[in-house]
Protein backbone atom coordinates (compact mmCIF):
# COMPACT_ATOMS: atom_id res chain seq x y z
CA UNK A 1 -26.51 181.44 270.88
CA UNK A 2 -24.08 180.51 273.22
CA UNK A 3 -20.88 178.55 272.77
CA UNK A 4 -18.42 177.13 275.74
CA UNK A 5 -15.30 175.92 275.04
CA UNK A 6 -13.81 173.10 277.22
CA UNK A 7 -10.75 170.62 276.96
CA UNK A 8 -10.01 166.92 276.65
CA UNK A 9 -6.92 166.25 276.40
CA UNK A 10 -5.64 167.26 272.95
CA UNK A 11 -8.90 168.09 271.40
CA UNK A 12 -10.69 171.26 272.20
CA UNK A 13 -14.55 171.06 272.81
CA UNK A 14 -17.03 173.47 271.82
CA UNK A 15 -20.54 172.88 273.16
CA UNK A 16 -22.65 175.15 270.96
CA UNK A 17 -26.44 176.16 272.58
CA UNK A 18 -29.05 177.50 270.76
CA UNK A 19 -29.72 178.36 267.25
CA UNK A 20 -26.71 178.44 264.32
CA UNK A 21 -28.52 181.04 261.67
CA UNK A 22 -27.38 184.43 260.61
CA UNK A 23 -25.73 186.98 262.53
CA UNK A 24 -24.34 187.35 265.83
CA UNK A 25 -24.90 183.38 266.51
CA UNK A 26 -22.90 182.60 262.81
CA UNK A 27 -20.43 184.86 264.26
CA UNK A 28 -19.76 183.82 267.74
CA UNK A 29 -19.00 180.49 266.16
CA UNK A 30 -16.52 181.90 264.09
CA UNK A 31 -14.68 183.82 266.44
CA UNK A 32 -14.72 180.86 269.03
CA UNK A 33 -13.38 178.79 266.34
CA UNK A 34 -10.70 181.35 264.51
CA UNK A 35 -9.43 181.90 268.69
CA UNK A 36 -8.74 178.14 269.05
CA UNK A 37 -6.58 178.26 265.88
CA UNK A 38 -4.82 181.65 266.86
CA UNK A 39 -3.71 179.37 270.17
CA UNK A 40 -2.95 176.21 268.32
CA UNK A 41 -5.71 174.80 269.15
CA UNK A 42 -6.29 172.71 265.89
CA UNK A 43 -8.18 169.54 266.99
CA UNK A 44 -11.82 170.77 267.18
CA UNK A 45 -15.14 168.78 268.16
CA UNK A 46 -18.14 171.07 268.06
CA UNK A 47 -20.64 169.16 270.16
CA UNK A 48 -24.23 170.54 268.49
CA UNK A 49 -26.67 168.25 270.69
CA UNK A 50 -28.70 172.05 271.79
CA UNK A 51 -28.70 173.03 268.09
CA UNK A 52 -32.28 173.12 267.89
CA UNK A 53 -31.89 174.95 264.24
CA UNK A 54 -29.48 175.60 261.90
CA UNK A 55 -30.13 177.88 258.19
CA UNK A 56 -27.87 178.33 255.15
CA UNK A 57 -25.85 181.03 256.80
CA UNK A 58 -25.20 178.41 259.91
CA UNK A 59 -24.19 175.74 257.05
CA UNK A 60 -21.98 178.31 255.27
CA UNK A 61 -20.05 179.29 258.95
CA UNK A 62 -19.87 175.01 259.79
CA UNK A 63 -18.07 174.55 256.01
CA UNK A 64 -15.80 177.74 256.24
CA UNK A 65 -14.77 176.92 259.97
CA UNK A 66 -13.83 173.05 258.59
CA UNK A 67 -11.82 174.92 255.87
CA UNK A 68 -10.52 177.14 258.18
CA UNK A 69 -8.89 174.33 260.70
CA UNK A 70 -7.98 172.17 257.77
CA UNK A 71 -5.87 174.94 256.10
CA UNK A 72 -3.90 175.14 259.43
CA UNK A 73 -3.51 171.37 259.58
CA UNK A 74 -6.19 170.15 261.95
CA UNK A 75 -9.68 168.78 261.61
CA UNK A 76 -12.76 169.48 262.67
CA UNK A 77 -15.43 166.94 263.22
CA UNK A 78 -19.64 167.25 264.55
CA UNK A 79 -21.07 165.17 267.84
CA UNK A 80 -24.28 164.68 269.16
CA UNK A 81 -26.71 165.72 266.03
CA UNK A 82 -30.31 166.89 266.97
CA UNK A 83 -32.40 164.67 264.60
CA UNK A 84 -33.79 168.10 262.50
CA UNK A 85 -30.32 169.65 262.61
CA UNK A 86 -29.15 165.96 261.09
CA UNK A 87 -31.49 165.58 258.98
CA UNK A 88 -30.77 169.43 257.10
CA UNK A 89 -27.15 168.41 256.92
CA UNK A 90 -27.68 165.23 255.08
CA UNK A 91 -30.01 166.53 252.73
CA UNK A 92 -27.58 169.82 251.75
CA UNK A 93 -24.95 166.45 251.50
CA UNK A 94 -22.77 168.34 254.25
CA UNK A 95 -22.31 165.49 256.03
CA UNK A 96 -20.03 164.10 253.39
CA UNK A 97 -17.61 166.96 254.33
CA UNK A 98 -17.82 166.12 258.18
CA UNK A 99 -16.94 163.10 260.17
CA UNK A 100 -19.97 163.24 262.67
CA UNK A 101 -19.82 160.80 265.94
CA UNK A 102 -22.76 159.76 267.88
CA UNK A 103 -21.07 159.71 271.54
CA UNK A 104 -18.31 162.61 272.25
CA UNK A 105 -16.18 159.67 273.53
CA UNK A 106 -16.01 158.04 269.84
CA UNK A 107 -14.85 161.71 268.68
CA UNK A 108 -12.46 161.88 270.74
CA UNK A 109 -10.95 158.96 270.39
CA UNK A 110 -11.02 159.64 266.49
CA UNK A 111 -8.91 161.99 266.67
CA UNK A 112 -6.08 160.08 268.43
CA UNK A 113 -3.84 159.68 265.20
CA UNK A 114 -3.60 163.42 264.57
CA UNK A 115 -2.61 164.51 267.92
CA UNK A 116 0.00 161.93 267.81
CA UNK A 117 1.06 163.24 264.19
CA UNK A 118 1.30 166.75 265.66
CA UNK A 119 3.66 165.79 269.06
CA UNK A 120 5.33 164.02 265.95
CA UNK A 121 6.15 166.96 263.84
């Protein structure tokens, strides 16, 4: 699994390829994700559209990483779900936990308020 990280604006991007299970993909997420918070990085939009698969351990790493930013005061939110990958979160009832946009611009724009709440503070 690979996973790039790009910028827009406040909100960091990570464009996540392949397949989210156990292992070395579970933890390449993770240690993209805890390296964003380390820098401050707290606005996160993981952009799954080449998910092609995701297992319990893949789940487990997408709840603790939302944990994870929330404890440091950000948010974390899902874009561009393949229609399996959708359809697994909404039956575990994950998507409850996760705001999840269709278009990356939408997600973006959703996260507007916090930034400003952050240049606030």
């Amino acid at each position: 699994m690979k996973v790039e990280a790009r910028g827009n604006g406040e909100v960091e991007i990570l464009d996540v390829n392949g397949k989210l299970t156990l292992g070395e993909p579970t933890a390449a997420l993770r240690d993209a994700i805890r390296n964003l918070i380390s820098q401050g990085r707290k606005l996160i939009l993981l952009n799954l559209a080449k998910i092609s698969y995701i297992d319990s351990a893949g789940i487990g790493e997408l709840v603790s990483s939302f944990v994870a930013v929330e404890k440091q005061g950000g948010a974390l939110k899902l874009v561009n779900l393949e229609k399996r990958v959708h359809g697994i979160l909404q039956m575990t009832k994950i998507l409850t936990v996760f705001e999840v946009f269709e278009s990356e611009e939408a997600a973006v724009a959703s996260f507007a308020t916090l930034a400003s709440l952050e240049t606030a503070q």
